[in-house]
N, C-alpha and C. Protein backbone atom coordinates (compact mmCIF):
# COMPACT_ATOMS: atom_id res chain seq x y z
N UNK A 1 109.58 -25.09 24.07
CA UNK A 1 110.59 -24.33 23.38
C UNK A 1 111.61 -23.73 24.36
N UNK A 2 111.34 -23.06 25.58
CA UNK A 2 112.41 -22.89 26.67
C UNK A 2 112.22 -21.24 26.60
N UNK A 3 112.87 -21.08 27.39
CA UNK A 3 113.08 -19.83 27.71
C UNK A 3 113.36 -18.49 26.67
N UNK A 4 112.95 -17.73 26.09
CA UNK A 4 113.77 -16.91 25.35
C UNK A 4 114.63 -15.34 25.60
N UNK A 5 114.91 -15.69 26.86
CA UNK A 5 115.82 -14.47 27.66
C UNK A 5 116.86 -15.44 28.35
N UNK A 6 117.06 -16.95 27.73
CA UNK A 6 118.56 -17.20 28.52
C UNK A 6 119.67 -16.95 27.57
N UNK A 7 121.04 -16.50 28.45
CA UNK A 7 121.75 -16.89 27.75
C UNK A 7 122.83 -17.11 28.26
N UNK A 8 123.54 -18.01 27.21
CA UNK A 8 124.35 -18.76 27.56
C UNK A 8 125.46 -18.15 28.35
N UNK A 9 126.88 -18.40 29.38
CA UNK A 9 127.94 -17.84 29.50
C UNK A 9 129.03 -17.97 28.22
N UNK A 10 129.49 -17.16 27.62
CA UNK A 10 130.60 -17.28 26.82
C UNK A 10 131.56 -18.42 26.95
N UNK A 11 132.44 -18.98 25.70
CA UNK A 11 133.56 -19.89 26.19
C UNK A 11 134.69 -19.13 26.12
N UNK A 12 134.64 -18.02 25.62
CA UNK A 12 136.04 -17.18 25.49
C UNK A 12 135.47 -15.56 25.96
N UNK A 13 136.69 -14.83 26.11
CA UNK A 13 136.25 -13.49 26.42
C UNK A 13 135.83 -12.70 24.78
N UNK A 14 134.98 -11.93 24.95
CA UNK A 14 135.02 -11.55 23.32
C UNK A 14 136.31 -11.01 22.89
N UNK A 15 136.96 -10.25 23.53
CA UNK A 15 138.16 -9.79 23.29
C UNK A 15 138.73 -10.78 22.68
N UNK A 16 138.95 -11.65 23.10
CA UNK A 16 139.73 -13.13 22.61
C UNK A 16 139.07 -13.41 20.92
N UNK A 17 138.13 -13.79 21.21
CA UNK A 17 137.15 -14.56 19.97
C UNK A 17 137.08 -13.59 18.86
N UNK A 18 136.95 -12.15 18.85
CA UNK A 18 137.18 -11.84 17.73
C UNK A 18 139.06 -11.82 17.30
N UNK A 19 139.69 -11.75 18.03
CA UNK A 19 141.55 -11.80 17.73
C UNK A 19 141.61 -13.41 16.96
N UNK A 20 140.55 -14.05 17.22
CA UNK A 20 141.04 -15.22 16.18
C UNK A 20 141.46 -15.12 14.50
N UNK A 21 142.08 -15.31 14.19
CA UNK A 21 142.15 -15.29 12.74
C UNK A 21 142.53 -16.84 12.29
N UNK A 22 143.06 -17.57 12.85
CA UNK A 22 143.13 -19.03 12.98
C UNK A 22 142.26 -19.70 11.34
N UNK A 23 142.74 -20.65 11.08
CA UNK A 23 141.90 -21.72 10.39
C UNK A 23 140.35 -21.93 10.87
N UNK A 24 140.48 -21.96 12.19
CA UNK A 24 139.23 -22.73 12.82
C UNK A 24 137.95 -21.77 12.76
N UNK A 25 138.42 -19.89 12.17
CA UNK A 25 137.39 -19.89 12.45
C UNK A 25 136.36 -20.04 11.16
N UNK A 26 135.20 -19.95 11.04
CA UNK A 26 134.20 -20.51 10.15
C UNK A 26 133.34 -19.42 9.55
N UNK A 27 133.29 -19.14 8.54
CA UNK A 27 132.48 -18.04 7.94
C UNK A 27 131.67 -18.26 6.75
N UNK A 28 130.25 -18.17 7.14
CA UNK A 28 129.51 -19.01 6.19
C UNK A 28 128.99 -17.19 5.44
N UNK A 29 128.85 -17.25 4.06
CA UNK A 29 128.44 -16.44 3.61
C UNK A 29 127.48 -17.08 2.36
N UNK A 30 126.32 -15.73 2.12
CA UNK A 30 125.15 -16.13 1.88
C UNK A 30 125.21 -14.85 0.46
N UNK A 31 124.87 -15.07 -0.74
CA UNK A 31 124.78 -13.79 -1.51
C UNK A 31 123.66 -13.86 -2.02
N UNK A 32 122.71 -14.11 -1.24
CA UNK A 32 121.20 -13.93 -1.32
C UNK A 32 120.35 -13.64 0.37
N UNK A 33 119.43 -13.26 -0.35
CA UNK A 33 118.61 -12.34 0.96
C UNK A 33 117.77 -12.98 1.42
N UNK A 34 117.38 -14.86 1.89
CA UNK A 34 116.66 -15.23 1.98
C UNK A 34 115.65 -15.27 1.24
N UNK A 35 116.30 -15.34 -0.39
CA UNK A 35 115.16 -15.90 -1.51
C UNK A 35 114.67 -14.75 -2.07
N UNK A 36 115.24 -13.61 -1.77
CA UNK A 36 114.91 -12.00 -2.25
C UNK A 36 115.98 -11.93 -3.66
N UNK A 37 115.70 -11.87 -4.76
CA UNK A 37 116.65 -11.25 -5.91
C UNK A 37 117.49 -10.38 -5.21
N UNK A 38 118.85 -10.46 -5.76
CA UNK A 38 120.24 -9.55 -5.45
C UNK A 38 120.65 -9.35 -6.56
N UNK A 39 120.77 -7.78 -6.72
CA UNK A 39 121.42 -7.32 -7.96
C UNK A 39 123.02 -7.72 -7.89
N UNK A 40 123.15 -8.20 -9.31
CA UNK A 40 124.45 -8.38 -9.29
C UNK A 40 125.44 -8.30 -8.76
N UNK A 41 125.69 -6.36 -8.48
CA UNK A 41 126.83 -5.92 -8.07
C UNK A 41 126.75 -5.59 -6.30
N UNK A 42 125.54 -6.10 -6.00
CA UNK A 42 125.55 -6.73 -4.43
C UNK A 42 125.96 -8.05 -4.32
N UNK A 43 125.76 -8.93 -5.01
CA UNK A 43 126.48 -10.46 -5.15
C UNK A 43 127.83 -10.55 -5.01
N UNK A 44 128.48 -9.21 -6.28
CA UNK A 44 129.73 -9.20 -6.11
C UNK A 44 130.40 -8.75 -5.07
N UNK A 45 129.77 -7.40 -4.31
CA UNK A 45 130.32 -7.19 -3.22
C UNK A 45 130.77 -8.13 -2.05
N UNK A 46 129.30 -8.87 -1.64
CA UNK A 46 129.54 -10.19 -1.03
C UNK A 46 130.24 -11.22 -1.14
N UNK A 47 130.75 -11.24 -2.48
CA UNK A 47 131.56 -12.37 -2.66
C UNK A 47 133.05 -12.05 -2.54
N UNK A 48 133.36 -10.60 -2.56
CA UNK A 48 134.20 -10.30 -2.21
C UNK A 48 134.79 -10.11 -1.56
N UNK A 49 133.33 -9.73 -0.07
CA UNK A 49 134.08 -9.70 1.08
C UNK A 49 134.37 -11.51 1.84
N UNK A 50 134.04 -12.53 1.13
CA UNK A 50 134.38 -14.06 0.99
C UNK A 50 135.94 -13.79 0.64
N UNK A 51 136.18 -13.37 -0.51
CA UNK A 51 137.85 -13.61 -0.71
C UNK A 51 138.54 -13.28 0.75
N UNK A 52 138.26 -11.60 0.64
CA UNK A 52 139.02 -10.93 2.01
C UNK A 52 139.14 -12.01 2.97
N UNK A 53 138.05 -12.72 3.83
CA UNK A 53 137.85 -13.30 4.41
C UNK A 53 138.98 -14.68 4.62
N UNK A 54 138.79 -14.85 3.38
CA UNK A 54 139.48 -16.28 2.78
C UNK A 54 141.07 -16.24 3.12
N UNK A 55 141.36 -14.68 2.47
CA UNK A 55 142.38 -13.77 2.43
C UNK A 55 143.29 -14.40 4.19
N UNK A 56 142.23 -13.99 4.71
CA UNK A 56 142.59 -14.12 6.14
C UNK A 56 142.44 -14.89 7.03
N UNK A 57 142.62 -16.22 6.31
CA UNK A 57 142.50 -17.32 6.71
C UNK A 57 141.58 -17.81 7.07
N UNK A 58 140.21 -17.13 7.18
CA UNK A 58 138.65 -17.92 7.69
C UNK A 58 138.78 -18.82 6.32
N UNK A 59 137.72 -20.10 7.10
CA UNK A 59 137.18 -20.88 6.51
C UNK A 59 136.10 -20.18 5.63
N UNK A 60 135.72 -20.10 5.09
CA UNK A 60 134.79 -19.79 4.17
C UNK A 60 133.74 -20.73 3.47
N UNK A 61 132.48 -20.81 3.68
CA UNK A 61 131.67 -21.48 3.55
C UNK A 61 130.35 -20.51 2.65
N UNK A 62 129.67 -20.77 1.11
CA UNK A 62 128.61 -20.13 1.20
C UNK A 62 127.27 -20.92 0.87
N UNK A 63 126.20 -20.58 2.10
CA UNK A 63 125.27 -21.18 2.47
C UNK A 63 124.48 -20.01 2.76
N UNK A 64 123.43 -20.54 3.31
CA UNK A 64 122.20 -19.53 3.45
C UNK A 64 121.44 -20.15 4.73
N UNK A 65 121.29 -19.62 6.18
CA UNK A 65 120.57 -20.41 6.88
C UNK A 65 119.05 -20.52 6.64
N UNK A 66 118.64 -21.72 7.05
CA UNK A 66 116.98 -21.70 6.18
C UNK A 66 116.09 -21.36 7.58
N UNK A 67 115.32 -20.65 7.22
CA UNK A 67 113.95 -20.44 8.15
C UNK A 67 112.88 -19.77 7.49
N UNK A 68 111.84 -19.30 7.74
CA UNK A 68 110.44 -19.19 6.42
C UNK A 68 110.48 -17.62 6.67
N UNK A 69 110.97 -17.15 5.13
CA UNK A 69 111.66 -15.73 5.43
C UNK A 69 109.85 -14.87 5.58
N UNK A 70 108.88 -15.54 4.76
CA UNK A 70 107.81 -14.88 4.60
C UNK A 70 107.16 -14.78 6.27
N UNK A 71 106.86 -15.89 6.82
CA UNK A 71 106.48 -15.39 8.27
C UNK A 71 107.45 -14.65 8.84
N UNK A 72 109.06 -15.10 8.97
CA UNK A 72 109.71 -13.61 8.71
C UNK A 72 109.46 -12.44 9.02
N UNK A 73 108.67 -11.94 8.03
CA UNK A 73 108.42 -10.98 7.47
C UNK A 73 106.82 -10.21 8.45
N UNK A 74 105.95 -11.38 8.65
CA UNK A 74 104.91 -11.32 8.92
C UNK A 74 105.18 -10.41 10.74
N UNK A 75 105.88 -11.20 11.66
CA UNK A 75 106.96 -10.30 12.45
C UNK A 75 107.56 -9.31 12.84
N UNK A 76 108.26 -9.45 11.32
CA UNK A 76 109.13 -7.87 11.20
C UNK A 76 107.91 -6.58 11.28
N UNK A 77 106.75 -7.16 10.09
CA UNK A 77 105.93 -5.79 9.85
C UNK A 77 104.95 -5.37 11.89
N UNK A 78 104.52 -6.07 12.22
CA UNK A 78 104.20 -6.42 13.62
C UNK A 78 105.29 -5.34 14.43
N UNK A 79 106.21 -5.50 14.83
CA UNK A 79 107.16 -5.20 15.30
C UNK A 79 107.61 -3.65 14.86
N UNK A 80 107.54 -3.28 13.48
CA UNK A 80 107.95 -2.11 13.15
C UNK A 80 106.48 -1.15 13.38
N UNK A 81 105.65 -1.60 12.71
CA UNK A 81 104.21 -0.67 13.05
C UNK A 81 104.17 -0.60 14.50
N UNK A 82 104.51 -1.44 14.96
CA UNK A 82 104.00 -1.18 16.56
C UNK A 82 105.04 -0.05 17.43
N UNK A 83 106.47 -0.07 16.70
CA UNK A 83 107.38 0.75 17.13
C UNK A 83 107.44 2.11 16.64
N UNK A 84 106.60 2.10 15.38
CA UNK A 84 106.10 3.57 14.83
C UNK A 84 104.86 3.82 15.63
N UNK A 85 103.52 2.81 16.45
CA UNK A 85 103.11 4.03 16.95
C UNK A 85 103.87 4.33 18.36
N UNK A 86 104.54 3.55 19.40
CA UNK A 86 105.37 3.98 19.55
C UNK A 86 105.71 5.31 19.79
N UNK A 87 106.81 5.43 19.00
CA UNK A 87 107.52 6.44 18.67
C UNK A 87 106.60 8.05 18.46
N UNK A 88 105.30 7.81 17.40
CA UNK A 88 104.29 8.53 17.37
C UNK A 88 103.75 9.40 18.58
N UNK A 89 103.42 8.08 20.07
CA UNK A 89 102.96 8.30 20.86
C UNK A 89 103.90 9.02 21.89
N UNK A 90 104.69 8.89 22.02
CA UNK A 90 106.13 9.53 22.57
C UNK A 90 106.11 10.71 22.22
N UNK A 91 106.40 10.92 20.67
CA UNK A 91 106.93 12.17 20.66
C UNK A 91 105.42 13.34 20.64
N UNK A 92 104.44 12.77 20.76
CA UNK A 92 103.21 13.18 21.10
C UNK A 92 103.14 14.13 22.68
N UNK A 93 103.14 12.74 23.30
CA UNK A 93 103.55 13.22 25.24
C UNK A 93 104.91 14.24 25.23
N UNK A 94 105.59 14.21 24.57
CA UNK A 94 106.86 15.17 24.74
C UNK A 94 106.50 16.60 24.09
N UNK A 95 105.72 16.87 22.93
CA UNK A 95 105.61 18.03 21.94
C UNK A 95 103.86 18.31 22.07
N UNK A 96 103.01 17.51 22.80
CA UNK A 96 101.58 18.18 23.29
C UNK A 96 101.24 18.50 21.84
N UNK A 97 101.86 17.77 20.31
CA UNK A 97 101.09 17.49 19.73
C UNK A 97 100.59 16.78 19.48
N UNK A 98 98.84 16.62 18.87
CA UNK A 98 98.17 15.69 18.67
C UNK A 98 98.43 14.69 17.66
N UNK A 99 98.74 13.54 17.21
CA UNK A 99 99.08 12.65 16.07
C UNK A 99 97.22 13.07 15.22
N UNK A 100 98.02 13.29 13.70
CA UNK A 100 96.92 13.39 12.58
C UNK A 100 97.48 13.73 11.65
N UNK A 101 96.34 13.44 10.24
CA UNK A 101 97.25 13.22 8.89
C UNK A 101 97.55 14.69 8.69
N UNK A 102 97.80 16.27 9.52
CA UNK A 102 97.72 17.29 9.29
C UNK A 102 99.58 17.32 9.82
N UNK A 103 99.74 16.74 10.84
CA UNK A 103 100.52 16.86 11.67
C UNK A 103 101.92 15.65 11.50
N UNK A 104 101.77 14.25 10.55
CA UNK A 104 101.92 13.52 10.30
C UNK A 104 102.33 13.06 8.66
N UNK A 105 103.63 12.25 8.52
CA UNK A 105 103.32 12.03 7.16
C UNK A 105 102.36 11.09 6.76
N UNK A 106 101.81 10.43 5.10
CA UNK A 106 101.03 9.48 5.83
C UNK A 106 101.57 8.24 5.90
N UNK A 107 102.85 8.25 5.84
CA UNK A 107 102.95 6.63 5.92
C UNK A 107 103.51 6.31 7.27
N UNK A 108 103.82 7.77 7.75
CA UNK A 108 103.83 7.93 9.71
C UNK A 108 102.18 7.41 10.15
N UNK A 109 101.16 8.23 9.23
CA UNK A 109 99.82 8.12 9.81
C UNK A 109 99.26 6.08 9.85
N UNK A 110 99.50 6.39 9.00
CA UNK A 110 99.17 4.71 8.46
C UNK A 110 99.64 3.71 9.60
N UNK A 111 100.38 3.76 9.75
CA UNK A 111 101.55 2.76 10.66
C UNK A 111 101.35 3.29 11.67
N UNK A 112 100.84 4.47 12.22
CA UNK A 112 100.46 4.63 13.70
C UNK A 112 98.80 4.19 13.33
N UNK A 113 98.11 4.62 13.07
CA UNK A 113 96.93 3.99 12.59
C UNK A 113 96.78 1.99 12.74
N UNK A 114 97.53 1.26 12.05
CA UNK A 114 98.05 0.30 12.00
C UNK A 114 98.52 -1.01 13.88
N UNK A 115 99.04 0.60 13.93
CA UNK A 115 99.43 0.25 15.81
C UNK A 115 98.35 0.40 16.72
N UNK A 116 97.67 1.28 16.17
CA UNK A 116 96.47 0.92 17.02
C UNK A 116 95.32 -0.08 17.17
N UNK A 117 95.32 -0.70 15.96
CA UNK A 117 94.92 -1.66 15.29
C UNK A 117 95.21 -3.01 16.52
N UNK A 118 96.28 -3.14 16.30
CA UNK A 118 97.45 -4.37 16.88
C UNK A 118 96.57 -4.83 17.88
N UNK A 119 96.48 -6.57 17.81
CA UNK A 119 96.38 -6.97 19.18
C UNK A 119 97.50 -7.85 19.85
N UNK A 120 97.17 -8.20 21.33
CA UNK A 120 98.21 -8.74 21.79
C UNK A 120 97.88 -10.35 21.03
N UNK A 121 97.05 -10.62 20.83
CA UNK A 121 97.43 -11.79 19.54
C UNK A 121 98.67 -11.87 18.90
N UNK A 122 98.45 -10.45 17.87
CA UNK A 122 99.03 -9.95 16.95
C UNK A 122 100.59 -10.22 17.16
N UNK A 123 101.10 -9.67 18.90
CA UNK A 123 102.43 -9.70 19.53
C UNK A 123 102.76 -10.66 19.46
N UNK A 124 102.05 -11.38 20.40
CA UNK A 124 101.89 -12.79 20.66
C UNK A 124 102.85 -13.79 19.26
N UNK A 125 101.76 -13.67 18.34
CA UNK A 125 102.33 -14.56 17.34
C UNK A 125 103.83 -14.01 17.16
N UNK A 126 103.97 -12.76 16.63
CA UNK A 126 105.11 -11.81 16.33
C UNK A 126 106.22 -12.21 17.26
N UNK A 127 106.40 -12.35 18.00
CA UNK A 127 107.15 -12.78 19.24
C UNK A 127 107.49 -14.40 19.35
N UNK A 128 106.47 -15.00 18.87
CA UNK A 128 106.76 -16.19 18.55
C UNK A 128 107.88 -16.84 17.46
N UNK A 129 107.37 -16.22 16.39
CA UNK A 129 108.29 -16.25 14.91
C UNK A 129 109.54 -15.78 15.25
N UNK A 130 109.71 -14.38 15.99
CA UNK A 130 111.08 -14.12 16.57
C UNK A 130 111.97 -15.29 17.27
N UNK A 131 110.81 -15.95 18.03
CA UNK A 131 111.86 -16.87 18.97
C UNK A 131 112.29 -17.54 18.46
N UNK A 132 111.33 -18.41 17.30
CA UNK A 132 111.82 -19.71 16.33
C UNK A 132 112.88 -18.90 15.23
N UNK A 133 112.67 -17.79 14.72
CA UNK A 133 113.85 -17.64 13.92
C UNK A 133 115.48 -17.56 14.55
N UNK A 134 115.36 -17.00 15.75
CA UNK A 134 116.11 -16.67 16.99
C UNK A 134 116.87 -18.18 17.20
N UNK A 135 116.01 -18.85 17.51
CA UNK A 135 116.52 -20.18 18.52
C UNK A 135 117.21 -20.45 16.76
N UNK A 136 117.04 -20.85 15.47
CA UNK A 136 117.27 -21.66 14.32
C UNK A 136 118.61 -20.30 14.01
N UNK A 137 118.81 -18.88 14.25
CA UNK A 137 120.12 -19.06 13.99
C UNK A 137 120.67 -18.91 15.21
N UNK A 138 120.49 -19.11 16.36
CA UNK A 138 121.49 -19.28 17.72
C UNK A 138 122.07 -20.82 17.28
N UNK A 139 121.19 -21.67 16.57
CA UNK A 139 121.80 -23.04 16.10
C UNK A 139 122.53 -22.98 15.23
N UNK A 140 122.54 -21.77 14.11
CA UNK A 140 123.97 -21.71 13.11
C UNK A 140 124.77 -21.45 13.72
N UNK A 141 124.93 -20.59 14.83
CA UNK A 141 126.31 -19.93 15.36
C UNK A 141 126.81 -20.80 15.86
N UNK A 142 126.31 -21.73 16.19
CA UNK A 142 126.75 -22.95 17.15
C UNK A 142 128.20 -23.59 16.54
N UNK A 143 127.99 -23.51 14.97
CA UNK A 143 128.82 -23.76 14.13
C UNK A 143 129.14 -23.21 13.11
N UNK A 144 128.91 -21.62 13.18
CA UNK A 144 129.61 -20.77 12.35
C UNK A 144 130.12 -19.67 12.94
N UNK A 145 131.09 -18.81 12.62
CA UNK A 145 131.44 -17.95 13.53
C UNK A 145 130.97 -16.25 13.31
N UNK A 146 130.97 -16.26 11.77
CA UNK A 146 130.00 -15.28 10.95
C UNK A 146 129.25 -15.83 10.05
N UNK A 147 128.27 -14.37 9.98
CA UNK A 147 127.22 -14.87 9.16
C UNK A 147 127.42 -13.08 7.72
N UNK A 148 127.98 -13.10 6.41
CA UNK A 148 128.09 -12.38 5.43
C UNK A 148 127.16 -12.48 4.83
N UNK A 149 125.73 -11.32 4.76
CA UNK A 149 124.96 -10.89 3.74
C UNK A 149 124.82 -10.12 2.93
N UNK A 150 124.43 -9.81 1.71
CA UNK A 150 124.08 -8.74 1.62
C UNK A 150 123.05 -8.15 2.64
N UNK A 151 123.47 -6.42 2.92
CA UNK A 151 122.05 -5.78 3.77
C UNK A 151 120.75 -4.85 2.92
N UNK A 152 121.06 -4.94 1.32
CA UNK A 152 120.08 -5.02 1.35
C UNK A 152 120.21 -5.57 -0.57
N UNK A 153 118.91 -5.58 -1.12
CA UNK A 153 119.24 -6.75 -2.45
C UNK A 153 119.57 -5.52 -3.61
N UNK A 154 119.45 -4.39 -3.48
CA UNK A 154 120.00 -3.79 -4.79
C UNK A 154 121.13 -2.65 -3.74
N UNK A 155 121.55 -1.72 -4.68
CA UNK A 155 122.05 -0.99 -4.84
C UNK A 155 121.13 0.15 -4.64
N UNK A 156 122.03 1.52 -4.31
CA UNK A 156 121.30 2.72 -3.24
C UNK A 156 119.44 3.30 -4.07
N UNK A 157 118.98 3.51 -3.60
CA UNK A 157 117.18 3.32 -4.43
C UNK A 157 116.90 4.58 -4.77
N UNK A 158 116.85 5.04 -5.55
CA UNK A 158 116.57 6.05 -6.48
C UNK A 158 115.57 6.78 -5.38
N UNK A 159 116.50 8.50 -5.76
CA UNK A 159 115.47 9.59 -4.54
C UNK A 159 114.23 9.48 -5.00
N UNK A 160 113.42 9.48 -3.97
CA UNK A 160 112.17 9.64 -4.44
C UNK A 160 111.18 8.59 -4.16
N UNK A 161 112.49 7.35 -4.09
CA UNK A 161 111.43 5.68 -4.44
C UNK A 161 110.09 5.84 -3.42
N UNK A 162 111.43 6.52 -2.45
CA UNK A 162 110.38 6.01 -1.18
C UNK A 162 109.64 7.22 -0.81
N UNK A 163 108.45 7.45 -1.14
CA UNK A 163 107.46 8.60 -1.20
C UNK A 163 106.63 8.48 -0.06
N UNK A 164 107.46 8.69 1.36
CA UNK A 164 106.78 9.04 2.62
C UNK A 164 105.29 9.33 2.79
N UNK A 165 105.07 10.45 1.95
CA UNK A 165 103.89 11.44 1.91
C UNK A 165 102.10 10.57 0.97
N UNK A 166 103.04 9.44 0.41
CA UNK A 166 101.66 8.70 -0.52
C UNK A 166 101.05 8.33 0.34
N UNK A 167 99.35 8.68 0.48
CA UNK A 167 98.32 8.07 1.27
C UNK A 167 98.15 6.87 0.53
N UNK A 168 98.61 5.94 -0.39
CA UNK A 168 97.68 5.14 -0.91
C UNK A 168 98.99 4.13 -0.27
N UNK A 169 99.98 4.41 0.55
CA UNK A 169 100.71 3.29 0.81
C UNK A 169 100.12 2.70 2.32
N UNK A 170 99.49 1.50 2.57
CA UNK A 170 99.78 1.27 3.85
C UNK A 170 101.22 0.74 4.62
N UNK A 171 100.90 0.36 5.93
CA UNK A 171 102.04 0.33 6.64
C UNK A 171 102.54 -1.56 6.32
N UNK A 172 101.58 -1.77 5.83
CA UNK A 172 102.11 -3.41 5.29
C UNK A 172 103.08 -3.05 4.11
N UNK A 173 102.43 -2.31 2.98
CA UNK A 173 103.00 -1.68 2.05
C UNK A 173 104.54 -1.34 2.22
N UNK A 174 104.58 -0.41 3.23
CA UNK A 174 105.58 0.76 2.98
C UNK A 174 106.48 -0.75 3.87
N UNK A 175 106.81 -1.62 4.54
CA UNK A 175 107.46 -2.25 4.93
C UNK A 175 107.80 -3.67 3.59
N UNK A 176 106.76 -3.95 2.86
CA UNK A 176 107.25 -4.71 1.84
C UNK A 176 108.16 -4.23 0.76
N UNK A 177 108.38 -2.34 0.88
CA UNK A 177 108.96 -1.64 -0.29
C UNK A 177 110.34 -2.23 -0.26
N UNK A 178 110.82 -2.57 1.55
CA UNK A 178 112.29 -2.45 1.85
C UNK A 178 112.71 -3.92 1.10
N UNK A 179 111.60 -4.97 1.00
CA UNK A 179 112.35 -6.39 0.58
C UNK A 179 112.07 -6.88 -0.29
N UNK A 180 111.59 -5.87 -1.38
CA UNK A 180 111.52 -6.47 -2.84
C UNK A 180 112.87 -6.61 -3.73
């Protein structure tokens, strides 16, 4: 698979490459979340910012790059638990307090709980899926110049949705809440 800390030298200065407005450049837009339902009026937003786009002479293209959003996912959760304990453990050494569900919310507890768990397996694979999703869109850019998503599939989530404080959420949980 090669290296995954090279990178390439630029062909233009960025300064340059974003001042394009040209025909040539290419803007593939996607009004889906990698197979996640999008409420409507996120579709529309996206498609709107396609006109603008269009507006301004990009090419406009809408596609979706493919890679397996569920391992994906498997990754992402890897990566975030491990950066909550982390973060946990940090602000631990800095404030000489002890991490516990007294001291902690629990879906802080869980996910540091979770991190401790982790093996370098665990990374291992996690790091892997990164590279292959990594290397498959360093291959879209190759031939697109943006990539337009929605960032996330509905509209703003009702206060409350996300109930920090529920012990019955784990940290797999509380990371699947964000991509339903």
């Amino acid at each position: 698979m090669g290296s995954a800390r090279v990178l390439l030298r630029p062909l233009a200065p960025s300064r340059r490459a974003l001042a394009w407005t040209d025909a040539s450049t290419a803007s593939r837009v996607s009004s889906t979340r990698f197979g996640v339902p999008v409420e409507p009026e996120v579709v529309a937003a996206v498609e709107a910012t396609a006109v603008q786009l269009a507006d301004l002479r990009h090419h406009v293209e809408f596609a979706t790059p493919v890679f397996d959003w569920e391992e994906f996912l498997v990754a992402e959760r890897v990566f975030w638990i491990q950066f909550s304990t982390d973060c946990v453990e940090t602000l631990s050494a800095l404030s000489g307090i002890e991490p516990s569900p007294t001291t902690l919310e629990a879906s802080n507890w869980n996910a540091y709980q979770a991190g401790l768990k982790l093996t370098a397996r665990d990374m291992s694979r996690a790091l892997a899926i990164q590279n292959a999703t990594s290397r498959t869109m360093g291959e879209f850019f190759t031939r697109y110049d943006v990539l337009v998503t929605p960032t996330t599939n509905s509209t703003a989530l009702p206060l409350g949705f996300l109930d920090h404080n529920d012990p019955t959420i784990d940290a797999q949980r509380w990371c699947d809440l964000f991509h339903e």
